[in-house]
N, C-alpha and C. Protein backbone atom coordinates (compact mmCIF):
# COMPACT_ATOMS: atom_id res chain seq x y z
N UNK A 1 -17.17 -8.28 9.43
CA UNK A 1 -17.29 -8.87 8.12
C UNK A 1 -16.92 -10.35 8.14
N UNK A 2 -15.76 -10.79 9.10
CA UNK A 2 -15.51 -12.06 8.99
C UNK A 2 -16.01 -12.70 10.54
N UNK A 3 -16.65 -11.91 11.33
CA UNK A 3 -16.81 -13.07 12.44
C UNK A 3 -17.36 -14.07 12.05
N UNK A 4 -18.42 -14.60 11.48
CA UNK A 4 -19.39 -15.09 11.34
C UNK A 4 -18.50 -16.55 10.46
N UNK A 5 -17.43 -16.49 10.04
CA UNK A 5 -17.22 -17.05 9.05
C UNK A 5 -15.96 -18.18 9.80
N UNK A 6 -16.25 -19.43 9.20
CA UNK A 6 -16.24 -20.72 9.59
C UNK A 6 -14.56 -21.03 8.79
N UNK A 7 -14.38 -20.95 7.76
CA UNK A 7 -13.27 -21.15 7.21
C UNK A 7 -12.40 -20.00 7.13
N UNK A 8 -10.95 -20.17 7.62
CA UNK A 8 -10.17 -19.42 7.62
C UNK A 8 -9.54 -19.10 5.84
N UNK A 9 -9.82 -19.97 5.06
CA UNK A 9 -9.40 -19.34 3.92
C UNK A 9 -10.54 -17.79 3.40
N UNK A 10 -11.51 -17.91 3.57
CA UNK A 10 -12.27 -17.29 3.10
C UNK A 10 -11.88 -15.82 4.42
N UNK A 11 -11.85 -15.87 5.33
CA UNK A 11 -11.40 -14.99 5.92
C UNK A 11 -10.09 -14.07 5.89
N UNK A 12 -9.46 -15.23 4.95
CA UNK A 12 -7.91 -14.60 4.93
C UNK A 12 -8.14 -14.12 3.19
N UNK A 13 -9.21 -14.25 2.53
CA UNK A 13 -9.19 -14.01 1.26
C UNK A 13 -9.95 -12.32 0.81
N UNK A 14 -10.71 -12.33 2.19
CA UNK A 14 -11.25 -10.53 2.54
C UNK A 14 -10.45 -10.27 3.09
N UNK A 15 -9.72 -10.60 3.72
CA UNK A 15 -8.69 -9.75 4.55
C UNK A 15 -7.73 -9.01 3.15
N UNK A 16 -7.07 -9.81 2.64
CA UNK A 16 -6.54 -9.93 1.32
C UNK A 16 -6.85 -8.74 0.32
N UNK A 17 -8.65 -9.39 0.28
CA UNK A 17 -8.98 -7.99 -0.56
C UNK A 17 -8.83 -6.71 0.13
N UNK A 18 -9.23 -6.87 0.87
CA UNK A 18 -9.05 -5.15 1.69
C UNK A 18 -8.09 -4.90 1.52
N UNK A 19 -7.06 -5.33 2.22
CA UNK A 19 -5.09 -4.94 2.03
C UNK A 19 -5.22 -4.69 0.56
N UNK A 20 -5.94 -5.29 -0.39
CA UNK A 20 -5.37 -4.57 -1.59
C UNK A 20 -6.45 -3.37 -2.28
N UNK A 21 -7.61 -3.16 -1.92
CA UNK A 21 -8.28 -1.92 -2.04
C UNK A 21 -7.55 -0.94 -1.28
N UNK A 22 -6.87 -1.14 0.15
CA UNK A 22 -6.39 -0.08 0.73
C UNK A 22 -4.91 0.75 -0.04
N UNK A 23 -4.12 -0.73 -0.65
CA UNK A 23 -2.77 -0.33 -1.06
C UNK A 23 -2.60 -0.08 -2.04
N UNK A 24 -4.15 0.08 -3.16
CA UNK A 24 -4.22 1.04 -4.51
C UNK A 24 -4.94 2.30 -4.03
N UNK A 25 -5.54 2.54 -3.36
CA UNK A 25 -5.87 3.69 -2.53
C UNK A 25 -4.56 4.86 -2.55
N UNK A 26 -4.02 4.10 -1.60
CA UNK A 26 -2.67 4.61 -1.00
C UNK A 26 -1.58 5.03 -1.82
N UNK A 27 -1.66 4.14 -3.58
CA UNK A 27 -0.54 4.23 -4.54
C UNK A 27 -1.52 5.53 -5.04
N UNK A 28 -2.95 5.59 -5.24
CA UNK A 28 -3.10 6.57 -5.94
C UNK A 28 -3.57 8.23 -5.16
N UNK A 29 -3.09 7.79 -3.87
CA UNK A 29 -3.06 9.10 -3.01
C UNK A 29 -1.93 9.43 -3.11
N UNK A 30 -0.57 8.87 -3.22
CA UNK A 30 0.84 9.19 -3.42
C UNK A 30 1.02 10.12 -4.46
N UNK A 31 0.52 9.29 -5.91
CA UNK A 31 0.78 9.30 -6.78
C UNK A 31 0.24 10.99 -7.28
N UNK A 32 -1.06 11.06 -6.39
CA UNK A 32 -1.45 12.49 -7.30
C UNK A 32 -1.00 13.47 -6.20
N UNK A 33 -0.56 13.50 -5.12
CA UNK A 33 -0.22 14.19 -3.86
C UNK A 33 1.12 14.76 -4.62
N UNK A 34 2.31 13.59 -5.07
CA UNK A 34 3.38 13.79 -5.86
C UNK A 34 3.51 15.02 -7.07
N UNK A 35 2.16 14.78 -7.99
CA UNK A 35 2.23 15.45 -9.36
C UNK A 35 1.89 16.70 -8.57
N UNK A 36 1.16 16.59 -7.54
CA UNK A 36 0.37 18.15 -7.20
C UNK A 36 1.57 19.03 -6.63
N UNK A 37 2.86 18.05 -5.82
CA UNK A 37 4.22 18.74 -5.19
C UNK A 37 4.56 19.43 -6.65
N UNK A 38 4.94 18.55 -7.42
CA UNK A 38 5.31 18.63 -9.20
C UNK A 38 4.97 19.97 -9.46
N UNK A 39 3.70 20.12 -9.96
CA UNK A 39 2.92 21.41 -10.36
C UNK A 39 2.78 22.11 -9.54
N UNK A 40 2.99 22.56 -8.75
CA UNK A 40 3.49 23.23 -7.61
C UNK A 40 4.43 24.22 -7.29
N UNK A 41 5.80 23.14 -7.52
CA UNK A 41 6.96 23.49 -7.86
C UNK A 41 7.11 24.43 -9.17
N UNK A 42 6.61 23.62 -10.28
CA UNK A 42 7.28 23.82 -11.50
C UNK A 42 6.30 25.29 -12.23
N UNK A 43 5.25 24.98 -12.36
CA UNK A 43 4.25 25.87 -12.48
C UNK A 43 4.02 27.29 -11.43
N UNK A 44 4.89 27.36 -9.94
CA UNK A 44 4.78 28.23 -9.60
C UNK A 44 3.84 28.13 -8.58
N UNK A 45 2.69 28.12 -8.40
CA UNK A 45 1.46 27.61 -8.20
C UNK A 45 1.40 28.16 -6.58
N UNK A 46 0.37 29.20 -6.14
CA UNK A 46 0.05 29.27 -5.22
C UNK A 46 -0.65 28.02 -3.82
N UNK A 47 -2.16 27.98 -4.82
CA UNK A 47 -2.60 26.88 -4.27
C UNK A 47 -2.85 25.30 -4.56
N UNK A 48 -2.75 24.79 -3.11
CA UNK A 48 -2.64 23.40 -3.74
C UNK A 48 -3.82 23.09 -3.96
N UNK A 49 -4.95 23.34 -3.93
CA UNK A 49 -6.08 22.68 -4.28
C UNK A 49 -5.95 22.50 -5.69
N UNK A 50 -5.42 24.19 -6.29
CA UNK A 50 -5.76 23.81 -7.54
C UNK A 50 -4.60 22.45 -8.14
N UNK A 51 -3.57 22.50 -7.62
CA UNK A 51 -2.15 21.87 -7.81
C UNK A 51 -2.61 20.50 -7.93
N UNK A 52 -3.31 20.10 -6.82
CA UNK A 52 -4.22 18.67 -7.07
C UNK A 52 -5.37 18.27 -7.91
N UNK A 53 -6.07 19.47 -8.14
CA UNK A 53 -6.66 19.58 -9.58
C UNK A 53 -6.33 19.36 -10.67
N UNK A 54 -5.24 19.91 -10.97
CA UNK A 54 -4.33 19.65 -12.05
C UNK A 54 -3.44 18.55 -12.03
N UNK A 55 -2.66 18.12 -11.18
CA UNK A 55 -2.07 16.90 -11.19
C UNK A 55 -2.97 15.56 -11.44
N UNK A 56 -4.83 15.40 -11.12
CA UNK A 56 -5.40 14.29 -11.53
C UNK A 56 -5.88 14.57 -12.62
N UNK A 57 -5.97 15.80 -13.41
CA UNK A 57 -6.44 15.94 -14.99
C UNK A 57 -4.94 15.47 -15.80
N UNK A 58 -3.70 15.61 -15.04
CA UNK A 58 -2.39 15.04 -15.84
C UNK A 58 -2.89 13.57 -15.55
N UNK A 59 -2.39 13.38 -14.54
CA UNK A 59 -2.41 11.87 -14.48
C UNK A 59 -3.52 11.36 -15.31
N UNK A 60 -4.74 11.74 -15.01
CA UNK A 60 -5.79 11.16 -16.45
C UNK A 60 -5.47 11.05 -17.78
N UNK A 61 -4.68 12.02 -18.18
CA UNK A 61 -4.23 11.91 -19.11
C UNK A 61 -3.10 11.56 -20.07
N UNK A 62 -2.19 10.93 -18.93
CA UNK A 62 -1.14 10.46 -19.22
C UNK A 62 -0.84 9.36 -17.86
N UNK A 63 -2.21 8.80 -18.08
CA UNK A 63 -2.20 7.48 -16.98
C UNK A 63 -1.67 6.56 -17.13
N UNK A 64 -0.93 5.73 -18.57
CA UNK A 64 -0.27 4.91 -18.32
C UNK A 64 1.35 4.82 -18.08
N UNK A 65 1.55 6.27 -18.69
CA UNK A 65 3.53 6.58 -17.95
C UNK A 65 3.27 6.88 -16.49
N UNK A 66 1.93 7.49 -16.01
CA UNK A 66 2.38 7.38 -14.72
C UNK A 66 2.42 6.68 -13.73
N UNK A 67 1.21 6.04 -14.21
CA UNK A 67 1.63 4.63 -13.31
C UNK A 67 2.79 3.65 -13.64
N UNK A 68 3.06 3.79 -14.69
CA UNK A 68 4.50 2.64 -14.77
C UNK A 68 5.55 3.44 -14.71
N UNK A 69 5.79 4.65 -14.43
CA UNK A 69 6.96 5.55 -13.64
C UNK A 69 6.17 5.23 -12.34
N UNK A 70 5.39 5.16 -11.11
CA UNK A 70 5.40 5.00 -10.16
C UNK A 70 5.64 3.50 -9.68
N UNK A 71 5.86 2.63 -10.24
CA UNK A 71 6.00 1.01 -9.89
C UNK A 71 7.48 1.17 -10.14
N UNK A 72 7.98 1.55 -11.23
CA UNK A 72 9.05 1.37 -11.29
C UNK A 72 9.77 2.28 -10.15
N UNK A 73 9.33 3.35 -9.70
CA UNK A 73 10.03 4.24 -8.23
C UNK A 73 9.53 3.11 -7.48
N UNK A 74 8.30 2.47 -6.86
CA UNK A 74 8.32 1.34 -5.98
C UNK A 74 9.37 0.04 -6.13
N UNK A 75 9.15 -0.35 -7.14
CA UNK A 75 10.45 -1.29 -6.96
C UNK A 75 11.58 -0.86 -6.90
N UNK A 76 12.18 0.81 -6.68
CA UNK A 76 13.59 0.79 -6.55
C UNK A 76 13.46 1.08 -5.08
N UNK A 77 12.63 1.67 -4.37
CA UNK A 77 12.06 1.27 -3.04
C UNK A 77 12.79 -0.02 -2.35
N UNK A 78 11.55 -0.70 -3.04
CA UNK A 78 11.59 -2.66 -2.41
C UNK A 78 13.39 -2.81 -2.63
N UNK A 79 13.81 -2.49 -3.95
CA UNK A 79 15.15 -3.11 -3.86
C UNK A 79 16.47 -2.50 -2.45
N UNK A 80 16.05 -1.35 -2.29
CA UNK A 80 16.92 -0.88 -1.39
C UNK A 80 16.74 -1.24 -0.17
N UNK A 81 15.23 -1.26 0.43
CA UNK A 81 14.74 -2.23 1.48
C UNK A 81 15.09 -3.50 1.55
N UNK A 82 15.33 -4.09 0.43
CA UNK A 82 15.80 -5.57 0.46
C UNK A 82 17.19 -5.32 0.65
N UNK A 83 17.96 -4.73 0.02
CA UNK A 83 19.52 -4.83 0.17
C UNK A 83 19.61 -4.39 1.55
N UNK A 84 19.05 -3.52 2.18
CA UNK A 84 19.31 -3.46 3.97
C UNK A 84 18.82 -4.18 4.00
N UNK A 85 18.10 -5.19 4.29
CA UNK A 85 17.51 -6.18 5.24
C UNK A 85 18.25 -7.30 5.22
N UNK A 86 19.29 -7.40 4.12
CA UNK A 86 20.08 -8.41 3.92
C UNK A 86 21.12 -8.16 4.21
N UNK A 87 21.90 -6.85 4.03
CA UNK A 87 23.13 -6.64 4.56
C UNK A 87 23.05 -6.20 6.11
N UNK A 88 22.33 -5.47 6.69
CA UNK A 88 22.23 -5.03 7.89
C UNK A 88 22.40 -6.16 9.17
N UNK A 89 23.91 -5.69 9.57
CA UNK A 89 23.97 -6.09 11.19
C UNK A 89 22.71 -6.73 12.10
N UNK A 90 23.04 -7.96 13.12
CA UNK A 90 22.17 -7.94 13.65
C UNK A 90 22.21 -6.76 14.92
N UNK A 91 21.17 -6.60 16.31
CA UNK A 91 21.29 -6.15 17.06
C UNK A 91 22.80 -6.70 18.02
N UNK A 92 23.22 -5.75 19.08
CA UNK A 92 24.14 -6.29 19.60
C UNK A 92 25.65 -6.15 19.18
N UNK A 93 26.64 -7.04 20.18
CA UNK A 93 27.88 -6.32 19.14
C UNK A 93 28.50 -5.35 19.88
N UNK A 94 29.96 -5.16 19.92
CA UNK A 94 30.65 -3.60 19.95
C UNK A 94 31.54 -3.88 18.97
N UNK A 95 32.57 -2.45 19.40
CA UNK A 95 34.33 -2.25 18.79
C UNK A 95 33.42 -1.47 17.45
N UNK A 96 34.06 -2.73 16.56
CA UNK A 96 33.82 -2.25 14.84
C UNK A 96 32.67 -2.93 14.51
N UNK A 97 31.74 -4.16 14.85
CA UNK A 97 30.25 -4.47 14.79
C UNK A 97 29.82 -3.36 14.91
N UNK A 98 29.32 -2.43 15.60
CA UNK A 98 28.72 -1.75 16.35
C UNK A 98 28.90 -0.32 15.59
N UNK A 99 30.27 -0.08 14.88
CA UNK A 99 30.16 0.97 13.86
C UNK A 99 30.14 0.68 12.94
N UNK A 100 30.13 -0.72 12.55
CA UNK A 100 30.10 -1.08 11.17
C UNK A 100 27.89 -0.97 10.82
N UNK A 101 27.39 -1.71 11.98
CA UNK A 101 26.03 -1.36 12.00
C UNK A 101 25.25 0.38 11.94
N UNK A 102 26.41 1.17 12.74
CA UNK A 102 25.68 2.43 12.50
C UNK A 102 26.40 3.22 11.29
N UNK A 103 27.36 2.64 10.36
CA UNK A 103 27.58 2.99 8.91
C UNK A 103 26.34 2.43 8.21
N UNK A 104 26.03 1.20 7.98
CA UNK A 104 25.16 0.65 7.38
C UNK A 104 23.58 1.18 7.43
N UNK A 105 23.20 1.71 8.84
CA UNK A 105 22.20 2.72 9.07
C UNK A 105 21.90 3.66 8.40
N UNK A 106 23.41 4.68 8.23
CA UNK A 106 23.18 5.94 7.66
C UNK A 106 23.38 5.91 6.52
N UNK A 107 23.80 4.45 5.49
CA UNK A 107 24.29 4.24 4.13
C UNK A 107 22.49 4.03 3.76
N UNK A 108 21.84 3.38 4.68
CA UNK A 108 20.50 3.32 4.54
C UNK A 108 19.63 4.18 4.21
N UNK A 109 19.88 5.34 5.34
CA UNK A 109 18.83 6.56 5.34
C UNK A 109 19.37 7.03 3.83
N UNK A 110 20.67 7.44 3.97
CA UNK A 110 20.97 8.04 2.41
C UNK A 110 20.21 7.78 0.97
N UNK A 111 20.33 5.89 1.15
CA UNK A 111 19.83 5.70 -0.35
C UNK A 111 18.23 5.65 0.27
N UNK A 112 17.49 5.62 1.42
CA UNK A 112 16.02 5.96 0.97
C UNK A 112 16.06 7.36 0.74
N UNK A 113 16.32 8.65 0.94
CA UNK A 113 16.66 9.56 1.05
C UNK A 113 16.73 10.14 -0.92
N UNK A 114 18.14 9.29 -1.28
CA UNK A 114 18.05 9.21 -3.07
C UNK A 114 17.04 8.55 -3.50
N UNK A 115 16.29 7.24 -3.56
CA UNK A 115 15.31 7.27 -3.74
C UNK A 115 13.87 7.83 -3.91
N UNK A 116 13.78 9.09 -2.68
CA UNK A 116 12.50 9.72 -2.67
C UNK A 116 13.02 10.38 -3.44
N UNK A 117 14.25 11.49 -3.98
CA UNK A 117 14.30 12.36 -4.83
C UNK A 117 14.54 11.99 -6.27
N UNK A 118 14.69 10.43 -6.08
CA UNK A 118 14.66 10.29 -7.47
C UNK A 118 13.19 10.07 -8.38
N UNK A 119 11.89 9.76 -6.40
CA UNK A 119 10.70 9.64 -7.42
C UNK A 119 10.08 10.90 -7.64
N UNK A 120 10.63 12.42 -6.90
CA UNK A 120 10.30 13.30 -7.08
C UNK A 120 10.91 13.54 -8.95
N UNK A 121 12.33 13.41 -9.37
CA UNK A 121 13.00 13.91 -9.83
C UNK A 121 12.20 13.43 -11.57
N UNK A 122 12.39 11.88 -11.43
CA UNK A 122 11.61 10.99 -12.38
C UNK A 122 9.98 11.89 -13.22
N UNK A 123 9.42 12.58 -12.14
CA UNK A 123 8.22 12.51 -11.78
C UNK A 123 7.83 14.11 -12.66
N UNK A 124 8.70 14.48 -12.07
CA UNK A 124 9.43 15.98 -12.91
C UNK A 124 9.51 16.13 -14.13
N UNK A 125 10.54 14.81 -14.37
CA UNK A 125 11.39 14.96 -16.01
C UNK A 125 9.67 14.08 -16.90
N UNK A 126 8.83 13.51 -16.02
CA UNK A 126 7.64 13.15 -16.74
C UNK A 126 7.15 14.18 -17.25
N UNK A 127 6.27 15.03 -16.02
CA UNK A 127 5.50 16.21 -16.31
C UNK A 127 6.25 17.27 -17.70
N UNK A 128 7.51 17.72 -17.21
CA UNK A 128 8.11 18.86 -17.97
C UNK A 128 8.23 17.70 -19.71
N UNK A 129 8.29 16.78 -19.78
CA UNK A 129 8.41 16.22 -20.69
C UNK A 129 7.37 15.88 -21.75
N UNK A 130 5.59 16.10 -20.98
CA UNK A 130 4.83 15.67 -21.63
C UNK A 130 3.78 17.13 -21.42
N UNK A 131 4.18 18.01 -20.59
CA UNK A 131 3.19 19.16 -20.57
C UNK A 131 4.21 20.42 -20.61
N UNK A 132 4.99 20.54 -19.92
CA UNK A 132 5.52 21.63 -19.78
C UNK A 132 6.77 21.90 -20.88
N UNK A 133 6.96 23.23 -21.18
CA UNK A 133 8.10 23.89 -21.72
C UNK A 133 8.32 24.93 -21.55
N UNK A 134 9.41 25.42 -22.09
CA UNK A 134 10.63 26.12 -21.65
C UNK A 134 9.25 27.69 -21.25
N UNK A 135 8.95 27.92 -22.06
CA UNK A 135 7.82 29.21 -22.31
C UNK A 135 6.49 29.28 -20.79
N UNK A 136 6.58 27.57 -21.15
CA UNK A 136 5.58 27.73 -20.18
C UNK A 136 5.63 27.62 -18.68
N UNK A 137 6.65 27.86 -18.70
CA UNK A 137 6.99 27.31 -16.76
C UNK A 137 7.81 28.22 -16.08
N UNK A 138 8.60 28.58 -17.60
CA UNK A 138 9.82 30.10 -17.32
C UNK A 138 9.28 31.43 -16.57
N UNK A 139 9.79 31.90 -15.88
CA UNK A 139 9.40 33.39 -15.52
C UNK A 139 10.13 34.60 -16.93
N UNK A 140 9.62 35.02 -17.06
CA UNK A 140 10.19 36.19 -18.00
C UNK A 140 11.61 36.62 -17.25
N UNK A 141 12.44 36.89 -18.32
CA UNK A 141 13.81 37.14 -17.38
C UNK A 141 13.81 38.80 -17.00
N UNK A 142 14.21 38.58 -15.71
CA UNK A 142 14.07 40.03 -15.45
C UNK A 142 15.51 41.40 -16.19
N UNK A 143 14.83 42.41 -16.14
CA UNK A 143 15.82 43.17 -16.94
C UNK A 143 15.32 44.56 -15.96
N UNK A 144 17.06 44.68 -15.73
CA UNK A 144 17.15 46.05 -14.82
C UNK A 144 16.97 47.49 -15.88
N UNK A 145 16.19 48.43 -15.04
CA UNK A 145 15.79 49.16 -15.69
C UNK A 145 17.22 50.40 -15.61
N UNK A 146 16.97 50.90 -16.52
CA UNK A 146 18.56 51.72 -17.35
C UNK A 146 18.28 53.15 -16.44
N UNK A 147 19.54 53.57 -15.70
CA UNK A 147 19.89 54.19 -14.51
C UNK A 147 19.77 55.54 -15.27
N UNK A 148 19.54 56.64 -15.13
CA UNK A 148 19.22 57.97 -15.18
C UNK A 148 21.00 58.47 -15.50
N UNK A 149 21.77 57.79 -14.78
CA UNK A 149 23.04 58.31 -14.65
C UNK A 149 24.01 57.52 -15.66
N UNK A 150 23.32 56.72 -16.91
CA UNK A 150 23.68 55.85 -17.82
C UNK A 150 23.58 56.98 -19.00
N UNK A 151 22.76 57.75 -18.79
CA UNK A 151 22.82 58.82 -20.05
C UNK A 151 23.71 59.87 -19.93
N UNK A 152 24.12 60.11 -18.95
CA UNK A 152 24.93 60.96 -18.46
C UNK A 152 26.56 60.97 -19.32
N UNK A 153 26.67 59.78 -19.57
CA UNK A 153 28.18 58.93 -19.56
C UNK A 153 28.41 59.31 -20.81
């Protein structure tokens, strides 16, 4: 697409576009992959085909909380990525460098770790908030059946 092409702005301006056809692609493969975990979960739901069926007739229909609940889970993303990249040790180092870097590691994994469950969690309190209730998601409560030796008594 770009051999042919003489100026590097114009080459770096398809490049550009692509990176960003690919990285709304990618937000909206997340995004309905997510609702389909969602309905899944919550609904019970054998299969996922249908689970993904249903998660892009939600999202259609309640397309603008979900996309601005999914930016807002991306930027708490970016922010935690930024706070390691700024606090994090360089390579190298012993004694207490060296455990102070592999605290900072696992303080890392943790909050990406809270993060993914908070865009699961977010994502949840959406759905159950705008489709689901108590009736509709509940299993009937089970009730033990009355013992032969209950009449007895």
């Amino acid at each position: 697409m770009i051999h042919e092409v003489s100026v590097e702005r114009t080459a770096f301006l398809a490049r550009a576009a692509l990176y960003v056809v690919f990285g709304v692609l990618l937000a909206a493969c997340s995004v309905i992959f997510d609702y389909a975990k969602v309905r899944a979960v919550v609904e019970d739901r054998r299969s996922m085909l249908g689970a993904i069926n249903a998660a892009i007739g939600f999202i259609s229909r309640h397309y603008a909380a979900a996309v601005t609940l999914f930016l807002f889970d991306v930027l708490l993303f970016v922010v935690v990525v930024a706070a390691y990249a700024w606090i994090a040790p360089g390579a190298g180092g012993a004694g207490a460098t060296l455990w102070l870097g592999f605290a900072i590691g696992q303080l890392y994994i943790v909050a990406r770790l809270a993060v993914k469950l908070a865009f699961w969690s977010s994502e949840t309190a959406l759905f159950q908030s705008r489709l689901a209730h108590a009736g509709y998601v509940a299993r009937p409560a089970e009730v033990w059946p009355e013992s032969p030796a209950a009449d007895m008594m």
